[in-house]
N, C-alpha and C. Protein backbone atom coordinates (compact mmCIF):
# COMPACT_ATOMS: atom_id res chain seq x y z
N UNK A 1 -12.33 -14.28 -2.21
CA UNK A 1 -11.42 -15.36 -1.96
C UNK A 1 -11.63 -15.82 -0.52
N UNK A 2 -11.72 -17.16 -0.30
CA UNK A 2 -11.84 -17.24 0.95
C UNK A 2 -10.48 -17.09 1.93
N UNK A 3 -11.17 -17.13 3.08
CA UNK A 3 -9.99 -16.52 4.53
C UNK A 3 -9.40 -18.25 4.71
N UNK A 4 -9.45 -19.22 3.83
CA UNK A 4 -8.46 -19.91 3.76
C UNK A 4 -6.88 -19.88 3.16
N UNK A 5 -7.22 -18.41 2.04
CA UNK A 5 -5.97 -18.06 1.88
C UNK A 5 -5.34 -17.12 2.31
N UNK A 6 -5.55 -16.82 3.95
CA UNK A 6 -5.21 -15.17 4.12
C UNK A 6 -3.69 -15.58 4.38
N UNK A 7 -3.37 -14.26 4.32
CA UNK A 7 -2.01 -13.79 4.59
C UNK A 7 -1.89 -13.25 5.60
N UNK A 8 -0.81 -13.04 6.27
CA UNK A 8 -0.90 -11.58 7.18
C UNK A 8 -1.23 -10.08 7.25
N UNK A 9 -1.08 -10.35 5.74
CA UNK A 9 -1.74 -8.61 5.43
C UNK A 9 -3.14 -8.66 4.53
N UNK A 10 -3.91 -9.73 5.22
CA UNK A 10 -4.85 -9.90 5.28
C UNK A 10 -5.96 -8.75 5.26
N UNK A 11 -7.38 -8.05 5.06
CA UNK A 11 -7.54 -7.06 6.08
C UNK A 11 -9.24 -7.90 5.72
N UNK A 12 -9.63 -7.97 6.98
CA UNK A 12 -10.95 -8.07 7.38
C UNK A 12 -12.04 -6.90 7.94
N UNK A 13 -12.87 -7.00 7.55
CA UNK A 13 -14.07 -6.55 8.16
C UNK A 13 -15.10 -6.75 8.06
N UNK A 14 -15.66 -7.05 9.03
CA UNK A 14 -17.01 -7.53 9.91
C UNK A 14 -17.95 -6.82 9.27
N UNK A 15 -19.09 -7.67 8.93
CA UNK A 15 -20.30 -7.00 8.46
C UNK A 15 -21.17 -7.53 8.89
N UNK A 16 -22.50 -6.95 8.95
CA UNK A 16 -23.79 -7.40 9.05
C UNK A 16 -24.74 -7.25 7.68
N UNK A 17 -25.79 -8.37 7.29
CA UNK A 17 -26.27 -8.25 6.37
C UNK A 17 -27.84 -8.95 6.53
N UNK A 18 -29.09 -7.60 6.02
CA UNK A 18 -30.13 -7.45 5.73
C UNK A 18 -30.75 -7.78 4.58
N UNK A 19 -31.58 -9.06 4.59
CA UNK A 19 -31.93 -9.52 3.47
C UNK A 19 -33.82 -9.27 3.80
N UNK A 20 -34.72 -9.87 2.77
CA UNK A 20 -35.83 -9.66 2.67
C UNK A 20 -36.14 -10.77 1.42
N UNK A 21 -37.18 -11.63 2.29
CA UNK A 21 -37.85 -12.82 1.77
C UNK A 21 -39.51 -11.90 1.73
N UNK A 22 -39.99 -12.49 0.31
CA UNK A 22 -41.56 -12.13 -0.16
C UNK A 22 -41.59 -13.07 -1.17
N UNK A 23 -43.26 -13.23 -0.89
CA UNK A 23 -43.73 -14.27 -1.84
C UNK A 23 -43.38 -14.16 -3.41
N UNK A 24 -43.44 -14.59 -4.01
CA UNK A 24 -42.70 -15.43 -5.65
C UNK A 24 -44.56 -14.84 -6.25
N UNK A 25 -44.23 -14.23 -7.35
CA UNK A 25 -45.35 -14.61 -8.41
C UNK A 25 -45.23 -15.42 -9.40
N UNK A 26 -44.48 -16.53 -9.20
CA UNK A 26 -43.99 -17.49 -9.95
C UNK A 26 -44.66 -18.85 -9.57
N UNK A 27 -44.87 -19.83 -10.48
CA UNK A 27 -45.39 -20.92 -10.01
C UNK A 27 -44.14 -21.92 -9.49
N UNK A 28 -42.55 -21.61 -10.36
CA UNK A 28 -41.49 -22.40 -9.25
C UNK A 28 -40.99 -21.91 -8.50
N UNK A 29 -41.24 -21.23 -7.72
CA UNK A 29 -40.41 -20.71 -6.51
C UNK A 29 -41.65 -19.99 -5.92
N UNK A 30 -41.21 -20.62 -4.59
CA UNK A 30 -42.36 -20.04 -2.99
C UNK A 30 -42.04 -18.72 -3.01
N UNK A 31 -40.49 -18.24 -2.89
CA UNK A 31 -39.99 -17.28 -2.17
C UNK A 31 -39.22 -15.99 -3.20
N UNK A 32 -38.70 -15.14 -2.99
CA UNK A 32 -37.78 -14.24 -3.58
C UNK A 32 -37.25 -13.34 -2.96
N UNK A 33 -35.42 -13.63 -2.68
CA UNK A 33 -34.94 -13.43 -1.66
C UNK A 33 -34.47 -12.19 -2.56
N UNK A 34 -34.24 -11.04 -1.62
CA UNK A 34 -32.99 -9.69 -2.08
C UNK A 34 -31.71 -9.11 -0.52
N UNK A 35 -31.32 -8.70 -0.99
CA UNK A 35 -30.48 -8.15 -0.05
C UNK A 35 -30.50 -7.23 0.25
N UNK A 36 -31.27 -6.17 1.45
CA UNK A 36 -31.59 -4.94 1.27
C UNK A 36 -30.11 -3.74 1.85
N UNK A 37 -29.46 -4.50 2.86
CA UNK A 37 -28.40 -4.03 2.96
C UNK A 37 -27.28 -4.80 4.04
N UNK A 38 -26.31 -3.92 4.06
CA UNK A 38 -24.82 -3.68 5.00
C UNK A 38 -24.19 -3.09 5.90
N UNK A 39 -24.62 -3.94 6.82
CA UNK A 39 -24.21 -2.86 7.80
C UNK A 39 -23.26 -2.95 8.98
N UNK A 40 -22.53 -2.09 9.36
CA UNK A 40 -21.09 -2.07 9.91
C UNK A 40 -21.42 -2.10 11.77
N UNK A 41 -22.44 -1.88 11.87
CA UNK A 41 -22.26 -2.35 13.33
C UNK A 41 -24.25 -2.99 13.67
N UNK A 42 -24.38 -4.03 14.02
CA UNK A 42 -25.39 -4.74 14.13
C UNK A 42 -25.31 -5.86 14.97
N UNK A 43 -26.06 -5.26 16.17
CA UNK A 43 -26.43 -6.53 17.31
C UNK A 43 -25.73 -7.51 16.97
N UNK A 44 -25.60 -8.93 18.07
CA UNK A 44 -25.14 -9.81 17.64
C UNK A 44 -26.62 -10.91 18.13
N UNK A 45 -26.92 -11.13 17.33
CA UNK A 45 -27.99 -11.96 16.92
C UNK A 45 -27.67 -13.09 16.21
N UNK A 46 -28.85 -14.68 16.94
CA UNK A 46 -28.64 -15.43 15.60
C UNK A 46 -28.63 -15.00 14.13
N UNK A 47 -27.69 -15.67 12.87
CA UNK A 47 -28.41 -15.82 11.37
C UNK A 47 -29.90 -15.99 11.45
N UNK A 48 -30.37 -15.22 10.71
CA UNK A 48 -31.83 -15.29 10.15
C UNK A 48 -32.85 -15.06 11.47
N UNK A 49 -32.48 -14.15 12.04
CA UNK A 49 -33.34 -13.24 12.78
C UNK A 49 -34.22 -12.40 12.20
N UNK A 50 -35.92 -12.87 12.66
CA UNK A 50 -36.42 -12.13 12.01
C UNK A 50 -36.55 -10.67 12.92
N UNK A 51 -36.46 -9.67 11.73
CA UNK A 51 -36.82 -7.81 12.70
C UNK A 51 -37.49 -7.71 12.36
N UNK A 52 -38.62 -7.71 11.14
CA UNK A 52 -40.29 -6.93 11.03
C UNK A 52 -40.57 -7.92 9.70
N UNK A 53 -42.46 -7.76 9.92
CA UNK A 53 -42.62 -8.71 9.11
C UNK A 53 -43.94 -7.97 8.74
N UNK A 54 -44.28 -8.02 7.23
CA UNK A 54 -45.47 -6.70 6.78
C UNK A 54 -45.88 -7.04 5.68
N UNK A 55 -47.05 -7.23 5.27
CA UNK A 55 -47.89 -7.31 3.79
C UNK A 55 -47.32 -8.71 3.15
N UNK A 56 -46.36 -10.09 4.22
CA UNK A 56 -46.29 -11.26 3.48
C UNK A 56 -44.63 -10.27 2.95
N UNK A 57 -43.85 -9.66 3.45
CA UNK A 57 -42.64 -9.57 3.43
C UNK A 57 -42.04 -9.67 4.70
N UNK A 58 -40.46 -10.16 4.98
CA UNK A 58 -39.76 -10.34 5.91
C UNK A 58 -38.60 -10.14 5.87
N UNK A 59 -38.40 -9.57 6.85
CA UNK A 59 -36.87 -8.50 6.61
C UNK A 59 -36.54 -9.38 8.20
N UNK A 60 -34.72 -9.93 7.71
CA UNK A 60 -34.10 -10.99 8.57
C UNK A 60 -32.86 -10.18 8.58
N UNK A 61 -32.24 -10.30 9.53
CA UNK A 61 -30.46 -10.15 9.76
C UNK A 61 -29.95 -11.37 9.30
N UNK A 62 -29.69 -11.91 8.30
CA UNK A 62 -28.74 -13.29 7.44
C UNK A 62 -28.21 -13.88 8.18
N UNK A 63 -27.00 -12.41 8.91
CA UNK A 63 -26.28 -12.70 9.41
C UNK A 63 -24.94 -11.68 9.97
N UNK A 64 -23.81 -12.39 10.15
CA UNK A 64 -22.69 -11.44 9.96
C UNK A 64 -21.33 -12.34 8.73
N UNK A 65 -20.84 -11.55 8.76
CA UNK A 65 -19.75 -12.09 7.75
C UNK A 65 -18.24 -11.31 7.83
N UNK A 66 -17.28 -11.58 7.60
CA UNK A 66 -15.99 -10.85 6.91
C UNK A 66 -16.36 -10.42 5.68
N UNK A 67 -15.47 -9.52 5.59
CA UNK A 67 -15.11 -9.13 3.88
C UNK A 67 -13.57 -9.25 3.81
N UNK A 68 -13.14 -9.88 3.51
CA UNK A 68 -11.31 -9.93 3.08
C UNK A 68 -10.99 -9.28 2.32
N UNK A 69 -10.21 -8.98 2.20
CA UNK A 69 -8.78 -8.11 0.91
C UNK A 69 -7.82 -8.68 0.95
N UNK A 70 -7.82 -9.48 0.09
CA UNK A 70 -6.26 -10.00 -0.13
C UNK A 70 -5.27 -9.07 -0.67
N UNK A 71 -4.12 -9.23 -0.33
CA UNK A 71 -2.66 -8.03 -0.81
C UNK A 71 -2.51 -8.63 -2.78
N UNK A 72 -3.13 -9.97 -2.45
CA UNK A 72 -2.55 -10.20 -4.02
C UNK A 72 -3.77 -10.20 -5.00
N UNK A 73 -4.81 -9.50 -4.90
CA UNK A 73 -6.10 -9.38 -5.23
C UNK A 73 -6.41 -7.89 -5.46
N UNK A 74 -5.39 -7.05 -5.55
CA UNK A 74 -5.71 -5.68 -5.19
C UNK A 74 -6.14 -5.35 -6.53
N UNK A 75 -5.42 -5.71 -8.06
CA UNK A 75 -5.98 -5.28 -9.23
C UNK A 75 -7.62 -5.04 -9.57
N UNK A 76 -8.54 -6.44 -8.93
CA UNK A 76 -9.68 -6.14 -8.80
C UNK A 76 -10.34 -5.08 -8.26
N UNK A 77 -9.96 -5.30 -6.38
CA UNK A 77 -10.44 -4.01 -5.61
C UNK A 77 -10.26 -2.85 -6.24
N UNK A 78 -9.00 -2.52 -7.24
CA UNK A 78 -8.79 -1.32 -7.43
C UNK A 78 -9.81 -0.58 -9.22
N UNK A 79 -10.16 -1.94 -9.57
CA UNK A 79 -11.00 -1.54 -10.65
C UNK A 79 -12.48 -1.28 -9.87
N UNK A 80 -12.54 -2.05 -9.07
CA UNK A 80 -14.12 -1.70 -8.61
C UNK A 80 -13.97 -0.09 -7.88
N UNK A 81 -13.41 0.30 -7.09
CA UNK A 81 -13.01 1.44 -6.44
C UNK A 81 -13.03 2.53 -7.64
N UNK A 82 -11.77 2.56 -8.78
CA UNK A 82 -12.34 3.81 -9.33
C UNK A 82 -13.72 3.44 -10.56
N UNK A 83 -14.07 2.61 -10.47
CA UNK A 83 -15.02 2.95 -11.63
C UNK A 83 -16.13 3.87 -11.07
N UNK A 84 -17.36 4.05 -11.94
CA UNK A 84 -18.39 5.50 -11.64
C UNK A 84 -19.18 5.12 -10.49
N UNK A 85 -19.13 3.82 -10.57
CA UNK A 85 -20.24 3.24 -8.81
C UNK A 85 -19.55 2.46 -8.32
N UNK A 86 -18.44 1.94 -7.14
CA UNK A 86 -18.33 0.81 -6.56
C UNK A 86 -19.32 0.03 -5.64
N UNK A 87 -18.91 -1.17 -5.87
CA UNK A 87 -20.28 -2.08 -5.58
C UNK A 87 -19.32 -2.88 -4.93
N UNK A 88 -20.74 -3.52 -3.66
CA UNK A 88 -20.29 -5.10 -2.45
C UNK A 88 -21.28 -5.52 -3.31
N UNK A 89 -20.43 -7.12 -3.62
CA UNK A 89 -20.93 -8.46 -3.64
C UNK A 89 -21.62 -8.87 -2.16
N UNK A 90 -22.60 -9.76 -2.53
CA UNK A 90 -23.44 -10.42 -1.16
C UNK A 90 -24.04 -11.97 -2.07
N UNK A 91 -23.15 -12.83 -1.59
CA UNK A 91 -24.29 -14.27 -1.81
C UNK A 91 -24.77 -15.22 -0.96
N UNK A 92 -26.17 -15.39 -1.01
CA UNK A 92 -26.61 -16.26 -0.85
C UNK A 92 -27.16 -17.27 -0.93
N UNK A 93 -27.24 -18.42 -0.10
CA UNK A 93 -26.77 -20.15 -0.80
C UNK A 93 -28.82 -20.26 -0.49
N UNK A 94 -29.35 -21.64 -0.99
CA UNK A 94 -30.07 -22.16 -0.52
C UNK A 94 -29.33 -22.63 0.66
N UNK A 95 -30.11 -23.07 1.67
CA UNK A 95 -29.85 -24.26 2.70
C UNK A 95 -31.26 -25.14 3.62
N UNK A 96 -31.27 -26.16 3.68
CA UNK A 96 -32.19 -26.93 4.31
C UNK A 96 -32.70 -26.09 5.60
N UNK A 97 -34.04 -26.32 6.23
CA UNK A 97 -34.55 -25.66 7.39
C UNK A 97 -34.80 -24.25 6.83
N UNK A 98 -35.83 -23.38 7.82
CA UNK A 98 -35.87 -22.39 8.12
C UNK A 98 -34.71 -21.24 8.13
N UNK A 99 -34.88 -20.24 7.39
CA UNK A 99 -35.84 -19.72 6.62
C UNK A 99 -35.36 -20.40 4.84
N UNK A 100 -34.75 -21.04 4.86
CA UNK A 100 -34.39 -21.58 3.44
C UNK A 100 -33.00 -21.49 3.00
N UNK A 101 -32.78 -20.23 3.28
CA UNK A 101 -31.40 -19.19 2.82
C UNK A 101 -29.96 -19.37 3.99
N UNK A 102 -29.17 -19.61 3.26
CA UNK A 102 -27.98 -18.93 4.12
C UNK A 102 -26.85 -18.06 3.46
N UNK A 103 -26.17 -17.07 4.48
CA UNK A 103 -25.60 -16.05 3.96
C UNK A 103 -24.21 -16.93 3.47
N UNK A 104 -23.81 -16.67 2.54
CA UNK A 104 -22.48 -17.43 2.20
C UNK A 104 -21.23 -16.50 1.71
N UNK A 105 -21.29 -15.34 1.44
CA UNK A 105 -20.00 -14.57 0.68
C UNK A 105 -20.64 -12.97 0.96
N UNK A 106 -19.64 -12.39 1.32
CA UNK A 106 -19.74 -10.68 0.82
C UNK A 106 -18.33 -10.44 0.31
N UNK A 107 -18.42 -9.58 -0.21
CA UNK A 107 -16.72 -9.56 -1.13
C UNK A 107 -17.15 -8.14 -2.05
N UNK A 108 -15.63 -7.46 -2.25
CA UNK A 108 -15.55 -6.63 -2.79
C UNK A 108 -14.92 -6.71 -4.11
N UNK A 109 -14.35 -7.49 -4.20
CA UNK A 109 -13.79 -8.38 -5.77
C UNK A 109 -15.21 -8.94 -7.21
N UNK A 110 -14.94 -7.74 -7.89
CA UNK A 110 -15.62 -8.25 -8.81
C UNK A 110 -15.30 -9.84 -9.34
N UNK A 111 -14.08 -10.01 -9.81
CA UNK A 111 -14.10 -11.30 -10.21
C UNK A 111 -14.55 -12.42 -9.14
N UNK A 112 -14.41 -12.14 -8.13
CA UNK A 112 -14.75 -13.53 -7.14
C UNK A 112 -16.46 -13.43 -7.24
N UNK A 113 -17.36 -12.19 -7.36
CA UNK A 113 -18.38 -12.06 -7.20
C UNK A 113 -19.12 -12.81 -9.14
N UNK A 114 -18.19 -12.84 -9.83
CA UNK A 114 -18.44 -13.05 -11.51
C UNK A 114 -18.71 -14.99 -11.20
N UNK A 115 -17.80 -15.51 -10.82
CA UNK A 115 -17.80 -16.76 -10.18
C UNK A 115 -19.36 -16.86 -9.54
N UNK A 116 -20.01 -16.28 -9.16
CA UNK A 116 -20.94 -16.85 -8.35
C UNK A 116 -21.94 -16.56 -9.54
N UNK A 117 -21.83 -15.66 -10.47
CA UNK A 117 -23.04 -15.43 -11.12
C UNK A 117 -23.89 -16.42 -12.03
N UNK A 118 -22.80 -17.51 -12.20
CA UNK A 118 -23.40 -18.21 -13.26
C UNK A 118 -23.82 -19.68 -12.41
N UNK A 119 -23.90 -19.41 -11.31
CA UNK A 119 -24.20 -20.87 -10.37
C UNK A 119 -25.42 -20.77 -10.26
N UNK A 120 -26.51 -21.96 -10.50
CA UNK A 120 -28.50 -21.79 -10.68
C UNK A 120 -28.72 -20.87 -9.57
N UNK A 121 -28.09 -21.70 -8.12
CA UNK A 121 -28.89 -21.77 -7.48
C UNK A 121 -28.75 -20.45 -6.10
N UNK A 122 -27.71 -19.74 -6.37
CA UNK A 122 -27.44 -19.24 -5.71
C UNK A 122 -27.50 -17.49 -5.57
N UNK A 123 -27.87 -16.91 -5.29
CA UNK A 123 -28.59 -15.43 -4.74
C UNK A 123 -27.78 -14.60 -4.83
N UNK A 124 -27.40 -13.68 -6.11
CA UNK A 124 -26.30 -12.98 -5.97
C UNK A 124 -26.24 -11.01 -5.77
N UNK A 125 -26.54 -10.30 -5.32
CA UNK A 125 -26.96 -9.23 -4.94
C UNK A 125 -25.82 -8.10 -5.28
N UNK A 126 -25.56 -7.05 -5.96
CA UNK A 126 -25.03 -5.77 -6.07
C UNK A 126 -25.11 -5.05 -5.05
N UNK A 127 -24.63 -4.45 -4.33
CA UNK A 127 -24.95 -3.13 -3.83
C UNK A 127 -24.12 -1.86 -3.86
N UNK A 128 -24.42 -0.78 -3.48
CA UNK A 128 -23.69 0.39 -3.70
C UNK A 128 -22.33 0.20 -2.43
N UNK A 129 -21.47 0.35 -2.97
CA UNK A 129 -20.12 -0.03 -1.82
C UNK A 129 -20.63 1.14 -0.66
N UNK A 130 -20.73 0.19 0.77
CA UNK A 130 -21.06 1.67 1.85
C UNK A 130 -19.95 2.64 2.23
N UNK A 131 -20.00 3.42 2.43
CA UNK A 131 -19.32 4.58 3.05
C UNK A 131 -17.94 4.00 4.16
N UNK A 132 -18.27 3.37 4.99
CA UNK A 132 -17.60 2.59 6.05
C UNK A 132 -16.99 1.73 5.46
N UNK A 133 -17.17 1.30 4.04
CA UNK A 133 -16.03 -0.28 3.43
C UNK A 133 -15.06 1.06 2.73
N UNK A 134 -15.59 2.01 2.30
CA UNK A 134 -14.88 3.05 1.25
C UNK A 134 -13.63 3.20 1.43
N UNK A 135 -13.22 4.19 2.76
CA UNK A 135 -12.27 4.60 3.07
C UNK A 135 -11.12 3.38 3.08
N UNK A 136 -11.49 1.99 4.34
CA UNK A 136 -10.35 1.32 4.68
C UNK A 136 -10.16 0.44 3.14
N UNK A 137 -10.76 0.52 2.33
CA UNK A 137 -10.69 -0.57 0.95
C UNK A 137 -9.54 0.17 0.50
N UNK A 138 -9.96 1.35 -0.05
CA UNK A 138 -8.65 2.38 -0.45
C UNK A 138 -7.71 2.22 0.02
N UNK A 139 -7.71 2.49 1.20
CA UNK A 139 -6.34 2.90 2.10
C UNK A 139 -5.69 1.29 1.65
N UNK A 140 -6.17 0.37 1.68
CA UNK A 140 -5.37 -1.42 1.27
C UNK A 140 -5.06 -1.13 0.07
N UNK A 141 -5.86 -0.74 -0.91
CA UNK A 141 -5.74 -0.66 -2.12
C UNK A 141 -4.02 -0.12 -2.05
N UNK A 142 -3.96 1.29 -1.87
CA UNK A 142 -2.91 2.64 -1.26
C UNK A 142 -1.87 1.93 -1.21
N UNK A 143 -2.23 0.66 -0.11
CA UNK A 143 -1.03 0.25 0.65
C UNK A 143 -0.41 -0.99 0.01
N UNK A 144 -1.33 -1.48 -0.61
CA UNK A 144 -0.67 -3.17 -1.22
C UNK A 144 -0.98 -3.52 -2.51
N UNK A 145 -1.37 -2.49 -3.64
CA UNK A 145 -1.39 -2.39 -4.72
C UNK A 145 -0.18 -1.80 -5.50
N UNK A 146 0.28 -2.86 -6.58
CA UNK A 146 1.69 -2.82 -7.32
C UNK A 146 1.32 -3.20 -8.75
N UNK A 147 1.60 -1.97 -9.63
CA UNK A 147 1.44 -2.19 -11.07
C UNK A 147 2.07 -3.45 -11.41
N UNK A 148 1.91 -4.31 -12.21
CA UNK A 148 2.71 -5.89 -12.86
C UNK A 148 2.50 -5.76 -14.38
N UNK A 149 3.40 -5.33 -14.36
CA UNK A 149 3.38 -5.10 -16.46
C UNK A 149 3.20 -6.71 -17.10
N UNK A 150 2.23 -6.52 -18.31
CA UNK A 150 1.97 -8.12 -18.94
C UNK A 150 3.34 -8.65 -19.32
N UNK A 151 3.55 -9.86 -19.09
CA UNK A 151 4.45 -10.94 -19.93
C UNK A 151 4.14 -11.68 -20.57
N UNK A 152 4.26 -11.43 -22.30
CA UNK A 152 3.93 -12.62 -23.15
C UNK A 152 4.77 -13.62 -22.97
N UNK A 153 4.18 -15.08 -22.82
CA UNK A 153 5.06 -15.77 -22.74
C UNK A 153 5.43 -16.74 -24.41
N UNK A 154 6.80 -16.99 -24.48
CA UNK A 154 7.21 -17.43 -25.60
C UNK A 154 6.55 -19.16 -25.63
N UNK A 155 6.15 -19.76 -26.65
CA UNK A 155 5.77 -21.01 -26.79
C UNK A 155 7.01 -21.68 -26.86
N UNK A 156 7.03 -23.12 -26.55
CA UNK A 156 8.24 -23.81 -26.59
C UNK A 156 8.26 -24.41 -28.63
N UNK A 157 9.52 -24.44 -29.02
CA UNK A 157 9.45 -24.64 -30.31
C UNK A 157 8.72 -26.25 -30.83
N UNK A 158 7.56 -26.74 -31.39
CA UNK A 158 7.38 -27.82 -31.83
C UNK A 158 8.65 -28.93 -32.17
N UNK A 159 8.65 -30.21 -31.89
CA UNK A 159 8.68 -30.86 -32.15
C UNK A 159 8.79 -31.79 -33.82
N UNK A 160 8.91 -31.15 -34.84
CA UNK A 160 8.18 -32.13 -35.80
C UNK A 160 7.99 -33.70 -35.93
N UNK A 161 9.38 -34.19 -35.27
CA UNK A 161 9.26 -35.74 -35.23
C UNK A 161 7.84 -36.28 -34.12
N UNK A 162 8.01 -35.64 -33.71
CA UNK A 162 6.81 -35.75 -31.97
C UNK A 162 5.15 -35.25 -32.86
N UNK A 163 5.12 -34.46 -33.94
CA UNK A 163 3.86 -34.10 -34.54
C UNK A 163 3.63 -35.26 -35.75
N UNK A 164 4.40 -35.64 -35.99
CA UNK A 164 4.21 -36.73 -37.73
C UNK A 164 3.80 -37.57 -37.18
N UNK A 165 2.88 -38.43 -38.37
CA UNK A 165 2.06 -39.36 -38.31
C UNK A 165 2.53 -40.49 -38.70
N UNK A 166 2.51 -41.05 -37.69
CA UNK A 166 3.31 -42.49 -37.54
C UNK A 166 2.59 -43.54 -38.74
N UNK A 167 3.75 -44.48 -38.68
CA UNK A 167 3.18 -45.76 -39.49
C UNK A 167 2.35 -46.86 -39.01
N UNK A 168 1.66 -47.32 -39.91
CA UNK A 168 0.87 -48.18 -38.77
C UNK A 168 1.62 -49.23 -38.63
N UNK A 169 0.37 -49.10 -36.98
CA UNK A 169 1.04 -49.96 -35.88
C UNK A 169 1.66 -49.34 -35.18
N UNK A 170 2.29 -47.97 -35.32
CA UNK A 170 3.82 -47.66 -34.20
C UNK A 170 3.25 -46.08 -34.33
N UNK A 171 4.18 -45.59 -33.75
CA UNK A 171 3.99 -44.44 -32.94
C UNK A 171 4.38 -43.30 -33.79
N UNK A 172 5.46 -43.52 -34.06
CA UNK A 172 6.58 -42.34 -35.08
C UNK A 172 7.17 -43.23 -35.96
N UNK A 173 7.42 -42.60 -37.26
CA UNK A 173 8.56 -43.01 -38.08
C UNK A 173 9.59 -43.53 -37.88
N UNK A 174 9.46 -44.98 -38.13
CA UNK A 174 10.95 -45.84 -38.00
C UNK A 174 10.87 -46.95 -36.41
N UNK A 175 9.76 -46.43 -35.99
CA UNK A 175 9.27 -47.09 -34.74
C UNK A 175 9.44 -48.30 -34.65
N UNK A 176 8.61 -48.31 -36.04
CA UNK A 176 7.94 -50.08 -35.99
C UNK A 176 8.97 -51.03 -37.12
N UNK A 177 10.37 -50.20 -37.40
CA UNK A 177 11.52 -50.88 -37.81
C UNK A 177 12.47 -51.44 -36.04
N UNK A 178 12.56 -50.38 -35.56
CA UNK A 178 13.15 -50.90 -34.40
C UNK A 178 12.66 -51.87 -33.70
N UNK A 179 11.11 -51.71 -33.38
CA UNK A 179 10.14 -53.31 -33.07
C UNK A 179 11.02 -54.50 -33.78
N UNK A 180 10.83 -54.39 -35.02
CA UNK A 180 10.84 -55.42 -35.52
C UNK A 180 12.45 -55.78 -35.20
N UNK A 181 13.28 -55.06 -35.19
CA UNK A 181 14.99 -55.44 -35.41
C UNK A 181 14.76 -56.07 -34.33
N UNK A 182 14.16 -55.60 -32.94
CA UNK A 182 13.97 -56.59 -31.24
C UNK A 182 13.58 -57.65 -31.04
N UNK A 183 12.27 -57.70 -32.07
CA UNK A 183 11.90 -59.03 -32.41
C UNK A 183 12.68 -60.21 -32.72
N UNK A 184 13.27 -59.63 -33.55
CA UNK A 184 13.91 -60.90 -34.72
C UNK A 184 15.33 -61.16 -33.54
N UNK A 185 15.83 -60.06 -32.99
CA UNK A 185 17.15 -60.63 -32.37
C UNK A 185 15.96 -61.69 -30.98
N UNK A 186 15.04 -61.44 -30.22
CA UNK A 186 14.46 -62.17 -29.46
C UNK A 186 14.54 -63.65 -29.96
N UNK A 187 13.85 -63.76 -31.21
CA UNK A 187 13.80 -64.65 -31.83
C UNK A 187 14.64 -65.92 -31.85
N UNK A 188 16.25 -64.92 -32.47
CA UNK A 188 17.16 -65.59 -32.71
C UNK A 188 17.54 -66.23 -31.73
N UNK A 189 17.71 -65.15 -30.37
CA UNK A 189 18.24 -66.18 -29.59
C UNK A 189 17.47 -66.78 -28.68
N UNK A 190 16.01 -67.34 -28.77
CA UNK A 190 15.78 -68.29 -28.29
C UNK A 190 15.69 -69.28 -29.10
N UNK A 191 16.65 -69.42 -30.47
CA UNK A 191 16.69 -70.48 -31.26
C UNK A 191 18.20 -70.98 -31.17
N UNK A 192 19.09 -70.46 -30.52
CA UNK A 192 20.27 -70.60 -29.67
C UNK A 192 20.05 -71.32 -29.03
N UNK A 193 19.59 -71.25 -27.65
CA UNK A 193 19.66 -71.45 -26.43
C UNK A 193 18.88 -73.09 -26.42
């Protein structure tokens, strides 16, 4: 979710993220970007710094980013947390210029990360949740996670006059009698006047 909706009990943390551009054995695409990792304390460097470059591969710092936790988002965090592997989301966008890529999302919310999966164009990466997101994710989880039992909600009762199929010309049954009674008094009295 973006930090346009934070709250005060917001919780952020700063990341750094390691990606790796290599040539495509594909005839549409030059490139093939991955995300090799996450990391919790990393220089502060431009986005897309290159650190080593070997055999026509290139390993860049993206960038840095937040990770948010929203207080009202915790159901997710808390399914990714106990299942058998928790996993960080990482996406990245195309963008014009050098090196092509920009870092756009890390997130620990499966559903916000499900959203990105079905977009063409955009770079969506798994990773094993690190050690350093582990602990403080929990502890939010701990702190601002509240069971909400389902509510079916009741439908409002139909209508039948509002569902029948009007007569033609008019809308509902008896419609296009009242038309006409308006008519005819219109009528009349501009044969008065």
């Amino acid at each position: 979710m973006s930090d346009a909706f934070a709250t005060p009990d917001t919780l952020r943390i700063p990341v750094a993220v390691v990606a790796e551009r290599r040539p495509a054995t594909s005839i549409w695409a030059d490139w093939v970007w991955r995300v090799v990792d996450v990391l919790d304390d990393a220089p502060v460097l431009p986005p897309w710094t290159e650190l080593r470059q070997e055999a026509g591969r290139t390993l860049f710092l993206a960038g840095h980013a937040m990770v948010s936790m929203h207080p009202t988002d915790t159901d997710n965090y808390k399914y990714n947390l106990e299942g058998p592997d928790p996993r960080l989301w990482v996406v990245l966008r195309p963008a014009d210029g050098e090196p092509g890529m920009m870092l756009h999302l890390v997130t620990l919310d499966p559903g916000e990360a499900h959203l990105y999966a079905d977009v063409g164009n955009d770079t969506l990466e798994s990773l094993p949740l690190p050690g350093f997101l582990a602990g403080p994710a929990r502890a939010f989880v701990a702190t601002h996670h509240r069971e909400r039992g389902f509510h079916k909600r009741r439908r409002d009762r139909a209508d039948p006059e509002a569902l029948a199929r009007g007569e033609p010309g008019g809308d509902r049954p008896g419609e296009n009698k009242a038309r006409e009674d308006k008519r005819g008094e219109d009528k009349r009295g501009g044969e008065e006047s």
